[in-house]
Protein backbone atom coordinates (compact mmCIF):
# COMPACT_ATOMS: atom_id res chain seq x y z
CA UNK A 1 3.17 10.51 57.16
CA UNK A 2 3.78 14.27 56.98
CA UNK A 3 7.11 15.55 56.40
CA UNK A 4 9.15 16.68 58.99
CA UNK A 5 8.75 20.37 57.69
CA UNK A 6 5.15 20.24 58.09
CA UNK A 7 3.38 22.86 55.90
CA UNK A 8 5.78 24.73 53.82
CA UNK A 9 5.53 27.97 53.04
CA UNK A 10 7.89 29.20 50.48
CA UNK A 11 8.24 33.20 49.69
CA UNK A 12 10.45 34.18 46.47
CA UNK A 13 11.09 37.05 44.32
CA UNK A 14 11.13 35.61 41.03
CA UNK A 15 10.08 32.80 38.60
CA UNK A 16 12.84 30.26 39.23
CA UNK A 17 14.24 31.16 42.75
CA UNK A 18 12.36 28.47 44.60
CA UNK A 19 13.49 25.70 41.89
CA UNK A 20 16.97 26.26 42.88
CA UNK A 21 16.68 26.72 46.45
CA UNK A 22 13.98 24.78 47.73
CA UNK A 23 12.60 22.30 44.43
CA UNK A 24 14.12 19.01 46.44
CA UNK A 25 12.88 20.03 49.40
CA UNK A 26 9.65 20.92 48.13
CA UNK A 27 8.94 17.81 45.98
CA UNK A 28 10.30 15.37 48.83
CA UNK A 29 7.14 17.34 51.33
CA UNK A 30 5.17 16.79 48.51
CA UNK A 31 5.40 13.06 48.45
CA UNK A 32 5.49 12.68 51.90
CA UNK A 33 1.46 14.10 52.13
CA UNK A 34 2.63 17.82 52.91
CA UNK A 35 1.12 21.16 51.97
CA UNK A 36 3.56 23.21 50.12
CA UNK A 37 3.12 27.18 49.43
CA UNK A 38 4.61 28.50 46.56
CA UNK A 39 4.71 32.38 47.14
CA UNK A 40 6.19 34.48 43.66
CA UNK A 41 6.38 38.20 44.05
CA UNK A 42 7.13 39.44 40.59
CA UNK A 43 6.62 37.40 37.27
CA UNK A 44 10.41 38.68 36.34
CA UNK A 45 8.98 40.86 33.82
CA UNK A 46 12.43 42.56 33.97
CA UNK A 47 14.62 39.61 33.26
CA UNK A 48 15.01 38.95 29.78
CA UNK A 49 18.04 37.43 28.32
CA UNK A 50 17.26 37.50 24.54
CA UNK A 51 15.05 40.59 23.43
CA UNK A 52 14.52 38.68 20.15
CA UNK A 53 13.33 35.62 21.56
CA UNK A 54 11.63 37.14 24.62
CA UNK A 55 10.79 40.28 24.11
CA UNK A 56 10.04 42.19 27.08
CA UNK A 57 6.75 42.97 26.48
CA UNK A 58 5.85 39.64 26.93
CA UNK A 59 8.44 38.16 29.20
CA UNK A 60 5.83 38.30 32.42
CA UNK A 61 3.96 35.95 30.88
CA UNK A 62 6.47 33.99 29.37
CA UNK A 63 7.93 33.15 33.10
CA UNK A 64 4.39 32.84 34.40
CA UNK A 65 3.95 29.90 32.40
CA UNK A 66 7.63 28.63 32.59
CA UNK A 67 6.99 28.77 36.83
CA UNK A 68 4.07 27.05 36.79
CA UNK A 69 5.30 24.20 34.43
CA UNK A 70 8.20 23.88 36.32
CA UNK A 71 6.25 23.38 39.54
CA UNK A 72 3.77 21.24 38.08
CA UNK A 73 6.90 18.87 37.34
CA UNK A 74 7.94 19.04 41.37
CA UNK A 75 3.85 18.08 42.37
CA UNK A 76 3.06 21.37 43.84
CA UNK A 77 -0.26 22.68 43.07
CA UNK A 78 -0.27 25.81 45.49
CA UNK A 79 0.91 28.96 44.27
CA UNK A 80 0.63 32.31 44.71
CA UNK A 81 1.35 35.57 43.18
CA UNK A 82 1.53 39.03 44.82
CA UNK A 83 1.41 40.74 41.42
CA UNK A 84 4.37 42.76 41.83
CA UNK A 85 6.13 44.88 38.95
CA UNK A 86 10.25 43.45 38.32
CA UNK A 87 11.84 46.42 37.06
CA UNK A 88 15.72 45.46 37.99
CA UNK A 89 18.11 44.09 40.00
CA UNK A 90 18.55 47.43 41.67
CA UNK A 91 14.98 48.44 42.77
CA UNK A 92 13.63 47.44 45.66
CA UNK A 93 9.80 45.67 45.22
CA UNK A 94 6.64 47.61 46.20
CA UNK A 95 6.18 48.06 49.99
CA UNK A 96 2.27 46.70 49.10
CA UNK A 97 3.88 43.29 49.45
CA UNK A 98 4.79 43.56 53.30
CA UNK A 99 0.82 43.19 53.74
CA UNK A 100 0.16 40.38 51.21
CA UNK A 101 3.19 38.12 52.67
CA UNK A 102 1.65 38.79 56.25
CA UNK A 103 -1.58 38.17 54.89
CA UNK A 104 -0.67 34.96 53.42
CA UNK A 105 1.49 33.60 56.77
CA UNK A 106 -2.04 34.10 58.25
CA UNK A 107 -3.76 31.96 56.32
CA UNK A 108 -1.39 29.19 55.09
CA UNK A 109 0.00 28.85 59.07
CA UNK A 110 2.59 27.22 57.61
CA UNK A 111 5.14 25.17 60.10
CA UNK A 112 8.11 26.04 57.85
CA UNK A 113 8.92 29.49 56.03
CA UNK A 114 11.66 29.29 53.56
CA UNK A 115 13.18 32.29 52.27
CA UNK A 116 15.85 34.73 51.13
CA UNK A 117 18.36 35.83 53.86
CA UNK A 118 18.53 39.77 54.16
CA UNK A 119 21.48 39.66 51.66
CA UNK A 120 18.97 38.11 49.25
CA UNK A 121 21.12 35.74 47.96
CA UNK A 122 22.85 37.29 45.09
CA UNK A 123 22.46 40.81 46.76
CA UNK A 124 19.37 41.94 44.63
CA UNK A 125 16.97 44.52 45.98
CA UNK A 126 13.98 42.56 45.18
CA UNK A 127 15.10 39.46 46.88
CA UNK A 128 15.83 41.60 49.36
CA UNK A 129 12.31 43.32 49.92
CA UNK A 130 10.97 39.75 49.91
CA UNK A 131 13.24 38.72 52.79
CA UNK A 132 12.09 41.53 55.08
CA UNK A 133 8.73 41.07 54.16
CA UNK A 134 8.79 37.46 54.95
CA UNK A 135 10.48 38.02 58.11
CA UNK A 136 8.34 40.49 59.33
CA UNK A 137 5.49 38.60 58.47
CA UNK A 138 6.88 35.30 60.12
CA UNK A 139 7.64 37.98 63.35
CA UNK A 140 3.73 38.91 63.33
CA UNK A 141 1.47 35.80 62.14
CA UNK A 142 3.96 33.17 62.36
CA UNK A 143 2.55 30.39 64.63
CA UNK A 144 4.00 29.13 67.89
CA UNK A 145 6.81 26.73 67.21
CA UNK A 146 7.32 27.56 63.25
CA UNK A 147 10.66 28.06 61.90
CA UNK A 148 12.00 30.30 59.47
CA UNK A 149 14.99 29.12 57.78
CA UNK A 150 16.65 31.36 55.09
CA UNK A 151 18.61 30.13 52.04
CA UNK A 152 22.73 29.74 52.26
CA UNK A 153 25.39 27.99 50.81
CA UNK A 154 28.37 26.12 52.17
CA UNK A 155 32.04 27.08 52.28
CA UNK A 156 32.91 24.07 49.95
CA UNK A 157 29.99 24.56 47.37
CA UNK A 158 30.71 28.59 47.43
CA UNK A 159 34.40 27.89 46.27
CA UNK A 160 33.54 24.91 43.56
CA UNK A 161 30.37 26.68 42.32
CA UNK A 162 30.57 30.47 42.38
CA UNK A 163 32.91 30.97 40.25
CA UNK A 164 31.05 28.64 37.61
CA UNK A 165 28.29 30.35 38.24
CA UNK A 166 29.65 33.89 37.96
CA UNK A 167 30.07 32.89 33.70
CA UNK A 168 26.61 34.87 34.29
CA UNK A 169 26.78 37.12 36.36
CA UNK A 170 24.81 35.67 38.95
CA UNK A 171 26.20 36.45 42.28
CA UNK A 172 26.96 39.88 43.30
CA UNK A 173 30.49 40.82 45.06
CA UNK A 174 29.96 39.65 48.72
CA UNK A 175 27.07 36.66 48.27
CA UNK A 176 25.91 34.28 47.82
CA UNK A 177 25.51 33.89 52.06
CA UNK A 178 27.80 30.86 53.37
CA UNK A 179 27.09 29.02 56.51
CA UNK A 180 29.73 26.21 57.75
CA UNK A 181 28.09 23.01 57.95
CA UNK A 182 27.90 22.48 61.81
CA UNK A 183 25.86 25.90 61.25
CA UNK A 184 23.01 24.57 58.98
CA UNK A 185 19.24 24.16 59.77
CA UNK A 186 18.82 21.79 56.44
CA UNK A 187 21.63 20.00 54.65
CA UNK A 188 19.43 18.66 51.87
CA UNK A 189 21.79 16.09 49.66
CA UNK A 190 19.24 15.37 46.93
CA UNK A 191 18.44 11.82 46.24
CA UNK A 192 19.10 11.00 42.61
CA UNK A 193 15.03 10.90 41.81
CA UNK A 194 14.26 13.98 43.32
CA UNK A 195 17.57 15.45 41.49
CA UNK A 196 16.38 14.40 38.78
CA UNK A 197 13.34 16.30 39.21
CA UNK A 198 14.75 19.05 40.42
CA UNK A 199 16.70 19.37 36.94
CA UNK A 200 14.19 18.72 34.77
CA UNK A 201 11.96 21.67 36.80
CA UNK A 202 14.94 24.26 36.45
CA UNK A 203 14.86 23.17 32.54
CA UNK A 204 11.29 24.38 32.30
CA UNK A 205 12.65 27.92 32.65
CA UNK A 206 13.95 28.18 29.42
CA UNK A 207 14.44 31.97 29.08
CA UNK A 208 16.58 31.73 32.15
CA UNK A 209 19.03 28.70 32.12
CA UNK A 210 19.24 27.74 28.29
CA UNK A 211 22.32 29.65 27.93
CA UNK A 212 23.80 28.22 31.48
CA UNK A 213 22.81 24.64 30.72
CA UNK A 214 24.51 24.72 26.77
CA UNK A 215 27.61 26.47 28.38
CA UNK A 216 27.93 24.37 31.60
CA UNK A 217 26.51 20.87 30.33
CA UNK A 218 23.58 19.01 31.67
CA UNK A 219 25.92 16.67 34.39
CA UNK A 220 27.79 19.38 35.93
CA UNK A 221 24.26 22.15 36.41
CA UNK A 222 23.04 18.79 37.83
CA UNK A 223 25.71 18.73 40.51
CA UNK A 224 25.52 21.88 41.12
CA UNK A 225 21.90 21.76 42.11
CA UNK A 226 22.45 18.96 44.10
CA UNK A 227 22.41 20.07 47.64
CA UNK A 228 19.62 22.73 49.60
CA UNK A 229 21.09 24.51 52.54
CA UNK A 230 18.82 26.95 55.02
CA UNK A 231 20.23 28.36 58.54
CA UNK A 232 17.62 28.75 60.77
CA UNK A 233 16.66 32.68 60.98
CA UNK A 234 14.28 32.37 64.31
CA UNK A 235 11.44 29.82 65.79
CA UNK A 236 8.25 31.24 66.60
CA UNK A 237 7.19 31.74 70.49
């Protein structure tokens, strides 16, 4: 039996923004005989942590291989780049990409789009391009009755987790987005197979989280990732 999201399509700026959004919800479609769309924007070129290690140079190809591991752990086999340039968190993404996310909506026809809000999540420009382009895409070639649900947070896991998470810098001064529960589209509370996954996916991007998983410790980055939340943005006419 399909899952209840049908097709999912999945639109992200980075390597390693759909593991910690979406992996449950992808692997659990995945098992249940659903299509799942990876979409990346960017290999995150412009992301590296440890110039010695990863160099820069070669850091695109470094989290091209890191992404596609990690999904290969979660069972999805679909994924697509739009072979964008990451520069930083400040510049907005290529306006090229507006067509190749439409494009893509128009072939996939996915029954689920899951995205960035407009505040991109942790307020960076390139989430944020993706969002827009997703949306508008979703507006123009989304199919009658599809949803598109963008990624949030609740109140509760904002105040435990942010300022964990902030040890890195990773939310910006008014995100990441929080919805109150009664609010929520999905309220994903990971089974412990799936979140077991889920972790061991997010571990394949080891030039992103080595530092966060040594500093926080395996357990409590595991409870952290255990719950997906998306607010439903708009369904389809």
């Amino acid at each position: 039996m399909a899952d209840e999201l049908g097709t999912v399509l999945g639109v992200w700026a980075h390597p390693d923004d759909e593991t910690y959004l979406a992996a449950g919800l992808m692997a659990r479609a995945v098992r249940n005989g659903s299509r799942v769309v990876c979409v990346t924007a960017t290999r995150g070129e412009g992301g590296s942590m440890d110039e010695e290690r990863w160099p820069s140079a070669t850091m695109g190809d470094v989290r091209e291989k890191e992404l596609l591991r990690s999904l290969a752990v979660l069972g999805v086999d679909e994924h697509l780049w739009l072979d964008l340039p990451d520069i930083d968190m400040d510049a907005p993404l290529p306006e090229e990409g507006a067509g190749k996310v439409r494009a893509i909506i128009d072939e996939v026809r996915p029954d689920t789009v899951l995205t960035f809000g407009p505040d991109g999540m942790t307020d960076h420009a390139g989430h944020k391009s993706v969002s827009r382009w997703a949306t508008e895409g979703f507006q123009h070639s989304g199919k009658p009755g599809a949803k598109l649900l963008y990624a949030t947070v609740t109140p509760d896991w904002a105040e435990r987790w942010v300022p964990v998470y902030n040890r890195f810098n990773v939310f910006r001064p008014g995100t990441p987005p929080v919805t109150p529960r009664e609010e929520l589209s999905i309220e994903y509370d990971l089974p412990s197979d799936i979140l077991e996954l889920k972790l061991r996916a997010i571990q394949e991007h080891v030039s992103q989280v080595e530092g966060m998983v040594q500093a926080f410790g395996e357990d409590i980055f595991r409870e952290a990732m255990r719950g997906e939340y998306f607010r439903l943005a708009a369904v389809k006419a």
